[in-house]
N, C-alpha and C. Protein backbone atom coordinates (compact mmCIF):
# COMPACT_ATOMS: atom_id res chain seq x y z
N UNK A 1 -54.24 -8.06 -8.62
CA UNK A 1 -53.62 -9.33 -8.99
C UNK A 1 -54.49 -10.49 -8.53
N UNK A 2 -54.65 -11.31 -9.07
CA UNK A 2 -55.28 -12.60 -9.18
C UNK A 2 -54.85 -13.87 -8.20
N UNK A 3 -53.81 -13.56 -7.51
CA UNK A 3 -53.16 -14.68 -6.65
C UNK A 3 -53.99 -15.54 -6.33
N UNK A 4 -53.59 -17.00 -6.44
CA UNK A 4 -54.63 -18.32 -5.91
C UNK A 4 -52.98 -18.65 -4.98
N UNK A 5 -53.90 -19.84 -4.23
CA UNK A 5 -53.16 -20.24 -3.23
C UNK A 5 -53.25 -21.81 -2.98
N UNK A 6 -52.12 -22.40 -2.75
CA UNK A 6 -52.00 -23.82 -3.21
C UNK A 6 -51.13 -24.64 -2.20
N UNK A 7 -51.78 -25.48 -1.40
CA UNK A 7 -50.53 -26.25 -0.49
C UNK A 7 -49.61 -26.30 -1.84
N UNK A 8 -47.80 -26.64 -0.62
CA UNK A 8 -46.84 -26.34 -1.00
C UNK A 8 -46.15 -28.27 -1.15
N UNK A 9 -45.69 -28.41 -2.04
CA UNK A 9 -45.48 -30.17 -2.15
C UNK A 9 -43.95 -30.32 -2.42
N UNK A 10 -43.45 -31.60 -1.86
CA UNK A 10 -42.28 -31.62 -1.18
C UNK A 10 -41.41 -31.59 -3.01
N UNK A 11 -42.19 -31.50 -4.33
CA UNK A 11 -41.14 -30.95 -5.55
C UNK A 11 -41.39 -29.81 -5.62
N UNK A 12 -42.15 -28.59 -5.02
CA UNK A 12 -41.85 -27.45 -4.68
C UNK A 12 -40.45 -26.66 -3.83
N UNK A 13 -40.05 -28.08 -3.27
CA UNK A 13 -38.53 -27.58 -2.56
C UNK A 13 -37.30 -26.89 -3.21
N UNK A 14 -36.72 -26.77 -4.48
CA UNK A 14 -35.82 -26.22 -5.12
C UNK A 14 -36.18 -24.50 -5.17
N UNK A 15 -37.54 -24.23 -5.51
CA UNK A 15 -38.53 -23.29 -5.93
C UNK A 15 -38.76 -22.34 -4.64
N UNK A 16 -38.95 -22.86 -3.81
CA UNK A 16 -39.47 -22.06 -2.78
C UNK A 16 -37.70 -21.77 -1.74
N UNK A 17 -36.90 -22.47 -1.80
CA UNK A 17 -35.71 -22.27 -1.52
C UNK A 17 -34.81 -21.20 -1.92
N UNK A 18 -35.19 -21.34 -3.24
CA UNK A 18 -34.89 -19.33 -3.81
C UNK A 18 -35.56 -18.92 -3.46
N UNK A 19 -36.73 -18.92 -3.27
CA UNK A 19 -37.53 -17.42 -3.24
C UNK A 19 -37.16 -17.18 -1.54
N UNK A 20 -36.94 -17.98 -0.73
CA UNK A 20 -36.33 -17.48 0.89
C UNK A 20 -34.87 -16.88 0.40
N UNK A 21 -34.07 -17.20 -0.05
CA UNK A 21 -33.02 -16.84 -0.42
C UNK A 21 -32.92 -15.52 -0.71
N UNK A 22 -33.96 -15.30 -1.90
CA UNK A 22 -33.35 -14.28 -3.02
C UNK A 22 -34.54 -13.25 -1.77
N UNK A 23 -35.58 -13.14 -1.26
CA UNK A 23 -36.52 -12.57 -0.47
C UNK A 23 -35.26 -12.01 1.14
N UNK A 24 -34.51 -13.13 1.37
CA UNK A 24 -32.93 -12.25 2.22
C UNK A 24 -32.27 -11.72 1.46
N UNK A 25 -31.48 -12.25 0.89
CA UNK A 25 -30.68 -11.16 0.20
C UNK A 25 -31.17 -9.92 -0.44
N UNK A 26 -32.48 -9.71 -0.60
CA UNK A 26 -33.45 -8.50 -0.49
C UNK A 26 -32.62 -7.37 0.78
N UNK A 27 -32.43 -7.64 1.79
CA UNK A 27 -32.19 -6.58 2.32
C UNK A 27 -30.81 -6.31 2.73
N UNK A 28 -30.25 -6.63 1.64
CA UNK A 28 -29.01 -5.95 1.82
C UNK A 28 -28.32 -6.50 2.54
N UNK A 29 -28.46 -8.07 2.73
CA UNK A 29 -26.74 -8.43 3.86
C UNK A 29 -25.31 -9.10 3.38
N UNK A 30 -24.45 -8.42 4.21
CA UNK A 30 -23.51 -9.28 3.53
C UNK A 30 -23.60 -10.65 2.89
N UNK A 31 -22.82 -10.78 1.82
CA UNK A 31 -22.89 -12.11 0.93
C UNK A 31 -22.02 -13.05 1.93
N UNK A 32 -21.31 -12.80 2.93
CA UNK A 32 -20.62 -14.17 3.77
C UNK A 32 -21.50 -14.22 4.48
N UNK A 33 -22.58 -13.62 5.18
CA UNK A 33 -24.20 -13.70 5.83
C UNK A 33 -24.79 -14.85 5.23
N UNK A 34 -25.08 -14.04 3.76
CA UNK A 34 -26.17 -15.29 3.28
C UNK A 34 -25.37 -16.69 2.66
N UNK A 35 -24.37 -16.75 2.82
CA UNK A 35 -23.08 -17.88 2.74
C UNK A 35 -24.34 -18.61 4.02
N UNK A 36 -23.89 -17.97 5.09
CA UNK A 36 -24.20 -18.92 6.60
C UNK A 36 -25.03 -18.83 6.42
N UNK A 37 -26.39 -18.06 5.96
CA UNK A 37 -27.63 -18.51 6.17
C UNK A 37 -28.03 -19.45 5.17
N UNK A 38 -27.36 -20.07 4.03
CA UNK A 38 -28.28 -20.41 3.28
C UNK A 38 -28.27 -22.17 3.89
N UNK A 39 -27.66 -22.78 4.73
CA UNK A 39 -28.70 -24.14 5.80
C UNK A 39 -30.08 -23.58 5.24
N UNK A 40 -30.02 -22.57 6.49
CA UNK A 40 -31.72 -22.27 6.93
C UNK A 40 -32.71 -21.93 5.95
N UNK A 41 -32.15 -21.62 4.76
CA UNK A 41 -32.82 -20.73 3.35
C UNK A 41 -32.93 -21.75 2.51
N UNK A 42 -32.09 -23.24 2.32
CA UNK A 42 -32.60 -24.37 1.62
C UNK A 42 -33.50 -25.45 2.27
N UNK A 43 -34.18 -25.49 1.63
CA UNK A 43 -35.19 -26.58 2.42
C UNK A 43 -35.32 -28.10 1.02
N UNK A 44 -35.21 -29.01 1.70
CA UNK A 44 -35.48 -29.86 1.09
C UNK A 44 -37.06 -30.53 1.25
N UNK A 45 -37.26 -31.39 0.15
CA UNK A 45 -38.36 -32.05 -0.24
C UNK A 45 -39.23 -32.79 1.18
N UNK A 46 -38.67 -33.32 2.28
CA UNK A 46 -39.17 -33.77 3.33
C UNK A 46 -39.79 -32.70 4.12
N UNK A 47 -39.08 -31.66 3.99
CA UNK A 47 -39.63 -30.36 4.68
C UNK A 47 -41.22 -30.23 5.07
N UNK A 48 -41.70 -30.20 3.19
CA UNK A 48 -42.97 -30.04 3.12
C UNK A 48 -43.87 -30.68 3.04
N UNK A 49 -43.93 -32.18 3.33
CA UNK A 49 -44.17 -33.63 3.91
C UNK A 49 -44.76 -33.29 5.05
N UNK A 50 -43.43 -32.63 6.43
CA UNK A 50 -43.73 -32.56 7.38
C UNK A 50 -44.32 -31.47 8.10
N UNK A 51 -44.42 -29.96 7.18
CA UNK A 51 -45.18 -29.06 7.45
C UNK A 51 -45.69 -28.57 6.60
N UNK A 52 -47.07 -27.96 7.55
CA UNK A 52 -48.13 -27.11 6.62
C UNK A 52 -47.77 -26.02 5.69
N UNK A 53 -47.25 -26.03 4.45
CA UNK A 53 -47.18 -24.52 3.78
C UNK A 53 -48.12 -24.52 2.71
N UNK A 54 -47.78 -22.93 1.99
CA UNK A 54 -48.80 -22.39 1.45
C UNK A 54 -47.92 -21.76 0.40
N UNK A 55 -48.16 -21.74 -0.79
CA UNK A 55 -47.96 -20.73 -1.98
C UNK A 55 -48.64 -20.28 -2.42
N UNK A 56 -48.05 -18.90 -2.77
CA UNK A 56 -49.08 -17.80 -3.41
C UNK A 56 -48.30 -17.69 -4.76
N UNK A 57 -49.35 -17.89 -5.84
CA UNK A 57 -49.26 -18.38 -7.20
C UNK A 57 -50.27 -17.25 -7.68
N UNK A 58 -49.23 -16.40 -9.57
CA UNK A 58 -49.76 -15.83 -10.03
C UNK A 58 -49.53 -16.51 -11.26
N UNK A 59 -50.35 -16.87 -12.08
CA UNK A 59 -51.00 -17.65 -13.46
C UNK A 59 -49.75 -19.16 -13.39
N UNK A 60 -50.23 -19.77 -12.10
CA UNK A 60 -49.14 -20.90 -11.83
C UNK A 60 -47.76 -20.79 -11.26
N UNK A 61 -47.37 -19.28 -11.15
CA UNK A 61 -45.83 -19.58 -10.91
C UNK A 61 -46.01 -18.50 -9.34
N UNK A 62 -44.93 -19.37 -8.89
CA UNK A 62 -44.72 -19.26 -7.48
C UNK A 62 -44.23 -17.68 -7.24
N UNK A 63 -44.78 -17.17 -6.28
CA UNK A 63 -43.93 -15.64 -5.67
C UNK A 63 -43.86 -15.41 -4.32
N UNK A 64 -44.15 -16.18 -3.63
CA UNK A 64 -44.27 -16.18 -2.39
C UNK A 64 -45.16 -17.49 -1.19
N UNK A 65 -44.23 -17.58 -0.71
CA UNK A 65 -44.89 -18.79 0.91
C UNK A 65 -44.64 -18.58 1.97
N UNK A 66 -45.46 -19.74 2.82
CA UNK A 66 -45.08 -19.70 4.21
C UNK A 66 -45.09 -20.66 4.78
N UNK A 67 -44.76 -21.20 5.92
CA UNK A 67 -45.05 -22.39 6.50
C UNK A 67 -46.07 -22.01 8.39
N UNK A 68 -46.28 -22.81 8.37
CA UNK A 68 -47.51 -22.90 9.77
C UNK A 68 -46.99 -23.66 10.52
N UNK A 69 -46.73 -23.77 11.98
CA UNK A 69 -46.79 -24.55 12.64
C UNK A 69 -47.28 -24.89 13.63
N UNK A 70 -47.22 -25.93 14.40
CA UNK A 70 -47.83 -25.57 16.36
C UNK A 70 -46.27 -25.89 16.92
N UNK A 71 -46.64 -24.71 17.99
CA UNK A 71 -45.35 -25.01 18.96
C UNK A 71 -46.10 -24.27 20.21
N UNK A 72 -46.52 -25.63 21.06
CA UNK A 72 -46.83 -25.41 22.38
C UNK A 72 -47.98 -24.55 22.40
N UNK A 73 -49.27 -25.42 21.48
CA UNK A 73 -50.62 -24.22 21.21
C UNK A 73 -50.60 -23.52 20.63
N UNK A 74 -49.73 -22.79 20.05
CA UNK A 74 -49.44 -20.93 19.14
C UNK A 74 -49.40 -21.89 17.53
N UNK A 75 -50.03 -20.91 16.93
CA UNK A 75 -49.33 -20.97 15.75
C UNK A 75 -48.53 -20.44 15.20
N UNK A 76 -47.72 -20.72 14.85
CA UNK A 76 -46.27 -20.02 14.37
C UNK A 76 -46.19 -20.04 13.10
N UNK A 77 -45.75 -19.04 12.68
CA UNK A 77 -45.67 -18.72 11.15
C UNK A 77 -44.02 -19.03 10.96
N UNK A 78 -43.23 -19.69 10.44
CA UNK A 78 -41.73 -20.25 10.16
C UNK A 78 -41.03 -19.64 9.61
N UNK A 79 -41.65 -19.22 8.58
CA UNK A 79 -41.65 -18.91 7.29
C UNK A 79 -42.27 -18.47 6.35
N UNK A 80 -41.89 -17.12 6.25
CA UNK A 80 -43.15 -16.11 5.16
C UNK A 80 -41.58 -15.15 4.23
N UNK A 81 -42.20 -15.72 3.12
CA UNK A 81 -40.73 -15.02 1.91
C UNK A 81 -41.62 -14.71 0.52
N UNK A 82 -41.69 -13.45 0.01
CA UNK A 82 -41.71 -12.88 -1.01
C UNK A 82 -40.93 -12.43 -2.11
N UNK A 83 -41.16 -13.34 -3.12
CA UNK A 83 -39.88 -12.90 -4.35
C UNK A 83 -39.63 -11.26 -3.83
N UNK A 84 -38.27 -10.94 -4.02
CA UNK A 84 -38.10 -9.47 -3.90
C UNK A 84 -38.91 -8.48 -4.82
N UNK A 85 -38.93 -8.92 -6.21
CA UNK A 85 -39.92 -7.94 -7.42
C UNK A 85 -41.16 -7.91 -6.83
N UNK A 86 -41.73 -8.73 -5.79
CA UNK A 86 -43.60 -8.43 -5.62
C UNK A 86 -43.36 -8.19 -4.26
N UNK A 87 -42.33 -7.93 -3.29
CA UNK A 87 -42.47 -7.06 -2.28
C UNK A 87 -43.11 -5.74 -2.28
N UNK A 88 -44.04 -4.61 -1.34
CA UNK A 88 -44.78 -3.75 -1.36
C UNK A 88 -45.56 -4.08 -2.65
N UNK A 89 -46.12 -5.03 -3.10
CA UNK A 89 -47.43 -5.21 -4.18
C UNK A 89 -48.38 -5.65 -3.45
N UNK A 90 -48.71 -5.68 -2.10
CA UNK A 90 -49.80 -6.99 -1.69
C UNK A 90 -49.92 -7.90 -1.23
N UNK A 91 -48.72 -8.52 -1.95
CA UNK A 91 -48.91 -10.10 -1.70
C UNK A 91 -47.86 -10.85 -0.60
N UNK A 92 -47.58 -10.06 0.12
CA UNK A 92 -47.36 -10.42 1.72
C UNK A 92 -48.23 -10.31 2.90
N UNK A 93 -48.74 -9.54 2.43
CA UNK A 93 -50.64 -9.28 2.96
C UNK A 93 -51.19 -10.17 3.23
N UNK A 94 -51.41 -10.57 1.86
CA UNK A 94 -52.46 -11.61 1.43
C UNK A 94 -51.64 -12.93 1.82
N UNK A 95 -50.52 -13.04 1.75
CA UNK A 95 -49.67 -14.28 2.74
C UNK A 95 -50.23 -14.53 4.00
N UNK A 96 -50.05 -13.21 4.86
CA UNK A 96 -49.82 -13.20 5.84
C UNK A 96 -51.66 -13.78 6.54
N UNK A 97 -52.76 -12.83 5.45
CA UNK A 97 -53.70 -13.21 5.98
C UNK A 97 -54.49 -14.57 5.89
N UNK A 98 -53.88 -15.53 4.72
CA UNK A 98 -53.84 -16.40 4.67
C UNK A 98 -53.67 -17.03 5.45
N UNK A 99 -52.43 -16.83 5.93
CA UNK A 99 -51.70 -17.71 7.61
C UNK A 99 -52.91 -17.33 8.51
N UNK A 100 -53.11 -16.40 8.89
CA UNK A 100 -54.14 -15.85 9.28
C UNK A 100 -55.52 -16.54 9.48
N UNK A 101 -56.30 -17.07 8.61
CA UNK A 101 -56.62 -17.67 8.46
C UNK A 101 -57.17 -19.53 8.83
N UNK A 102 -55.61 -19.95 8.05
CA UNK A 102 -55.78 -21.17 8.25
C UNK A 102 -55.29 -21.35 9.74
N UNK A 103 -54.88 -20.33 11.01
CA UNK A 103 -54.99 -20.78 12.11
C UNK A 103 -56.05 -20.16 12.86
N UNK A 104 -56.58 -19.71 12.07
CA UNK A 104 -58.29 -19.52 12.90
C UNK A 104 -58.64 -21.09 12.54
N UNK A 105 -58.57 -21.52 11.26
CA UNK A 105 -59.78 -22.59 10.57
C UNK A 105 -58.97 -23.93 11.91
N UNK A 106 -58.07 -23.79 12.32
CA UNK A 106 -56.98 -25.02 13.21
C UNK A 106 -57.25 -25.10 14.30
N UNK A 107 -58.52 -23.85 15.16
CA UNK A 107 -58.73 -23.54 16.16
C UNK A 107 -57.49 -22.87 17.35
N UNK A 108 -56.41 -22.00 16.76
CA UNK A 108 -55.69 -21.75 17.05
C UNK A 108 -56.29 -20.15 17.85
N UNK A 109 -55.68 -19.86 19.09
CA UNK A 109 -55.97 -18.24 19.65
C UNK A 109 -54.95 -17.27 19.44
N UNK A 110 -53.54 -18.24 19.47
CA UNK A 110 -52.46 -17.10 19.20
C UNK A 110 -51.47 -17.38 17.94
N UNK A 111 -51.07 -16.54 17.61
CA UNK A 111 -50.78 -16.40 16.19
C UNK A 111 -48.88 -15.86 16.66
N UNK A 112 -47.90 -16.16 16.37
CA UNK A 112 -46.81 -15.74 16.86
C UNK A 112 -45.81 -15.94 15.35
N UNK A 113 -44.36 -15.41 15.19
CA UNK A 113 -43.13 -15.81 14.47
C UNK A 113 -42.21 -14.62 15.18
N UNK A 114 -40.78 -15.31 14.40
CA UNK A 114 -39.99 -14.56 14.94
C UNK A 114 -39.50 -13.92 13.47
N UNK A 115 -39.40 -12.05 13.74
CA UNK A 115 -38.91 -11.39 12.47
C UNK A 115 -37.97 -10.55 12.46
N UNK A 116 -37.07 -10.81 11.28
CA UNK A 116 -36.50 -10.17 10.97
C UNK A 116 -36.20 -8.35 10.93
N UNK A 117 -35.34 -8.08 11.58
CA UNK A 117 -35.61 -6.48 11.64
C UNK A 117 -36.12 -5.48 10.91
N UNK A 118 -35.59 -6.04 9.57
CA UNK A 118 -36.14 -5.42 8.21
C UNK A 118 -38.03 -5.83 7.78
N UNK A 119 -38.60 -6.76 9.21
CA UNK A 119 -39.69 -6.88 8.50
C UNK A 119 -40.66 -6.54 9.94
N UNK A 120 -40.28 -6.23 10.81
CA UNK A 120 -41.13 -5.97 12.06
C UNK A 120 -42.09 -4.62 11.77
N UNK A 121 -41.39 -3.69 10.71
CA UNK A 121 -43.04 -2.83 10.70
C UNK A 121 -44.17 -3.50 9.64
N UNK A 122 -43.88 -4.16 8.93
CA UNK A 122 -45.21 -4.83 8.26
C UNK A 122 -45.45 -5.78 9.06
N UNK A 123 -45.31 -6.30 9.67
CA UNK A 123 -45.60 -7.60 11.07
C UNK A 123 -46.61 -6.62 12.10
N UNK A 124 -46.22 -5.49 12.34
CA UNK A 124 -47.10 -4.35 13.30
C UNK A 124 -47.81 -3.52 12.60
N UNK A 125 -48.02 -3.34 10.94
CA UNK A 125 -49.22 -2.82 10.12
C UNK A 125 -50.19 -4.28 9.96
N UNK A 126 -49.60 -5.76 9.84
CA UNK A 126 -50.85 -6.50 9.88
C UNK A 126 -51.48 -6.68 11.38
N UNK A 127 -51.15 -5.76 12.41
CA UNK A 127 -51.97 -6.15 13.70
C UNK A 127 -50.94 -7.18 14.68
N UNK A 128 -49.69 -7.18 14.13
CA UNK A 128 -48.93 -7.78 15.24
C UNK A 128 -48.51 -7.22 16.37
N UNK A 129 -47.79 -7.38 17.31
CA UNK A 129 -46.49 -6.46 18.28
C UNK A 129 -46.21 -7.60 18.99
N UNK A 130 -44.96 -6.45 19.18
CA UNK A 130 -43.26 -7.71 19.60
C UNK A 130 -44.00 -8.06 21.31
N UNK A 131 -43.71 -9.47 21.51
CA UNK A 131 -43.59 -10.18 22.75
C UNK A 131 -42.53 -10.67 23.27
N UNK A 132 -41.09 -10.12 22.45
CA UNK A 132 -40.05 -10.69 22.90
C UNK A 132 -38.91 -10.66 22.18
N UNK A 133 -37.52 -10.89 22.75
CA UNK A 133 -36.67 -10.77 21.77
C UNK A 133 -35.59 -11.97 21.62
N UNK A 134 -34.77 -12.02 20.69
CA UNK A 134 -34.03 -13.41 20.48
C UNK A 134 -32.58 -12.63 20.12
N UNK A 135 -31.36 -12.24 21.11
CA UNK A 135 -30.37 -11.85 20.70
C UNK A 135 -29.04 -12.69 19.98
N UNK A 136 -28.38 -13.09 18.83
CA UNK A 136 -28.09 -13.84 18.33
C UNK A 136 -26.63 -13.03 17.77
N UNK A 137 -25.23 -13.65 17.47
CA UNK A 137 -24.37 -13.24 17.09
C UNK A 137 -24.37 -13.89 15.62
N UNK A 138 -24.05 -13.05 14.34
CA UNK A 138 -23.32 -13.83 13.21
C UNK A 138 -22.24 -13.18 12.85
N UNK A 139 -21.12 -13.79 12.59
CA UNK A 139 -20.00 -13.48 12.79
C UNK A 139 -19.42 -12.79 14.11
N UNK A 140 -19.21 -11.70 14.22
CA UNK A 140 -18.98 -10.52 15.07
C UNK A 140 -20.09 -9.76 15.46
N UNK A 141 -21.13 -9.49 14.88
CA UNK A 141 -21.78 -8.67 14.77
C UNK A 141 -23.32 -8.98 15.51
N UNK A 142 -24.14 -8.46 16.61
CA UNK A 142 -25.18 -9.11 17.18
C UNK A 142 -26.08 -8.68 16.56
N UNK A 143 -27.15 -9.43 16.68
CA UNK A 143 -28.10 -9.00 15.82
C UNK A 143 -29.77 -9.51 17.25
N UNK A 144 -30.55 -8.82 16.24
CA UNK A 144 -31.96 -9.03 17.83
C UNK A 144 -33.06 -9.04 16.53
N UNK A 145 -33.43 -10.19 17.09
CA UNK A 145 -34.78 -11.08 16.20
C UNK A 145 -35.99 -10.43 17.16
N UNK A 146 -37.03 -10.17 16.56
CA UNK A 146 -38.19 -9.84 17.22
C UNK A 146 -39.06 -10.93 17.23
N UNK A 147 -39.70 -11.22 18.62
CA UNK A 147 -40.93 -12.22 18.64
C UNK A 147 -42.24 -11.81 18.43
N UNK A 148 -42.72 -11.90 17.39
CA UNK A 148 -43.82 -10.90 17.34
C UNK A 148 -45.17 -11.68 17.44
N UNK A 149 -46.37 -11.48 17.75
CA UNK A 149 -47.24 -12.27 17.99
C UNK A 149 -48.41 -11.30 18.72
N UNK A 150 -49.71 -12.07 18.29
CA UNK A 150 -51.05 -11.88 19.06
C UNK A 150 -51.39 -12.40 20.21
N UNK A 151 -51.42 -11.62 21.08
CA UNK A 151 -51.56 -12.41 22.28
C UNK A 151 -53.25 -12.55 23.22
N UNK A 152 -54.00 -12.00 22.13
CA UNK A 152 -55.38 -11.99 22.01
C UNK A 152 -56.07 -13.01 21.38
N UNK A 153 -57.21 -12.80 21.27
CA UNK A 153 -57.85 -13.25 20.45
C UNK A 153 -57.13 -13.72 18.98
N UNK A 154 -57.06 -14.92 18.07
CA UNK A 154 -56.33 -14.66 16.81
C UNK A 154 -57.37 -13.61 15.93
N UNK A 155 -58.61 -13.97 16.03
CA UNK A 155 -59.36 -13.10 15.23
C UNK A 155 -59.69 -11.68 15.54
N UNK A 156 -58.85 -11.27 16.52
CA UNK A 156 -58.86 -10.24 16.17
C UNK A 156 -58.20 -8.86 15.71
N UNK A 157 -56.53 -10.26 15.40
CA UNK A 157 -55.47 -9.61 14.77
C UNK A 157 -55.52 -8.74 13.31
């Protein structure tokens, strides 16, 4: 696949808001779940004003982003969502090494996000492992976020 890659611009916000959306509801959670999650799953137009993201574009149309940040030296990845149809094709890979990337080009050493359970073994096939955990209740039910991150070199994740 041909993927180009394109900062992400604050009329990209409707667009990239599904694809976090429809990229959760990918794994199966309750629909009163993604009720409460969808705050965190809509992003509006200022969003991407104020942070670095990235889309991965096949013949123009969007299938996947991420956002970059600094928090306290690290770069943090925010946000990495793949339409559900191009999940296992690649192009979370190629997301990820992207991110990858543009925090080498930032002079960044550590590379960190926090993931989802359903996504911590592709986080530890691109060269990650967990540094930590984030235990969190929704509804009734607890749930444990993984901190996953390089705590090396970034380049040599």
């Amino acid at each position: 696949m041909n993927i180009k890659f394109r900062r992400a611009l604050p009329e990209d916000a409707a667009t990239l808001s599904h694809i976090a959306f429809s990229a959760q509801a990918y794994w199966g959670y309750p629909e009163h779940w993604m009720e409460i999650w969808k705050p965190q799953l809509t992003f509006l137009p200022e969003y991407f004003k104020e942070n670095e993201s990235w889309i991965a574009e096949l013949e123009n149309i969007p299938l996947a982003f991420y956002t970059l940040q600094k928090k306290k030296h690290i770069a943090w990845i925010e946000n990495l969502w793949v339409l559900p149809e191009h999940i296992g094709k690649g192009i979370g890979r190629q997301l990820f090494l992207h991110a990858l990337n543009r925090s080498r080009e930032m002079g960044y050493l550590i590379l960190q996000l926090e993931a989802d359970p359903n996504t911590v073994g592709f986080y530890e096939k691109m060269g990650m492992y967990k540094v930590g955990e984030k235990h969190y209740v929704v509804e009734d039910q607890s749930r444990i976020l993984d901190f996953i991150g390089n705590s090396d070199k970034i380049g040599e994740c």
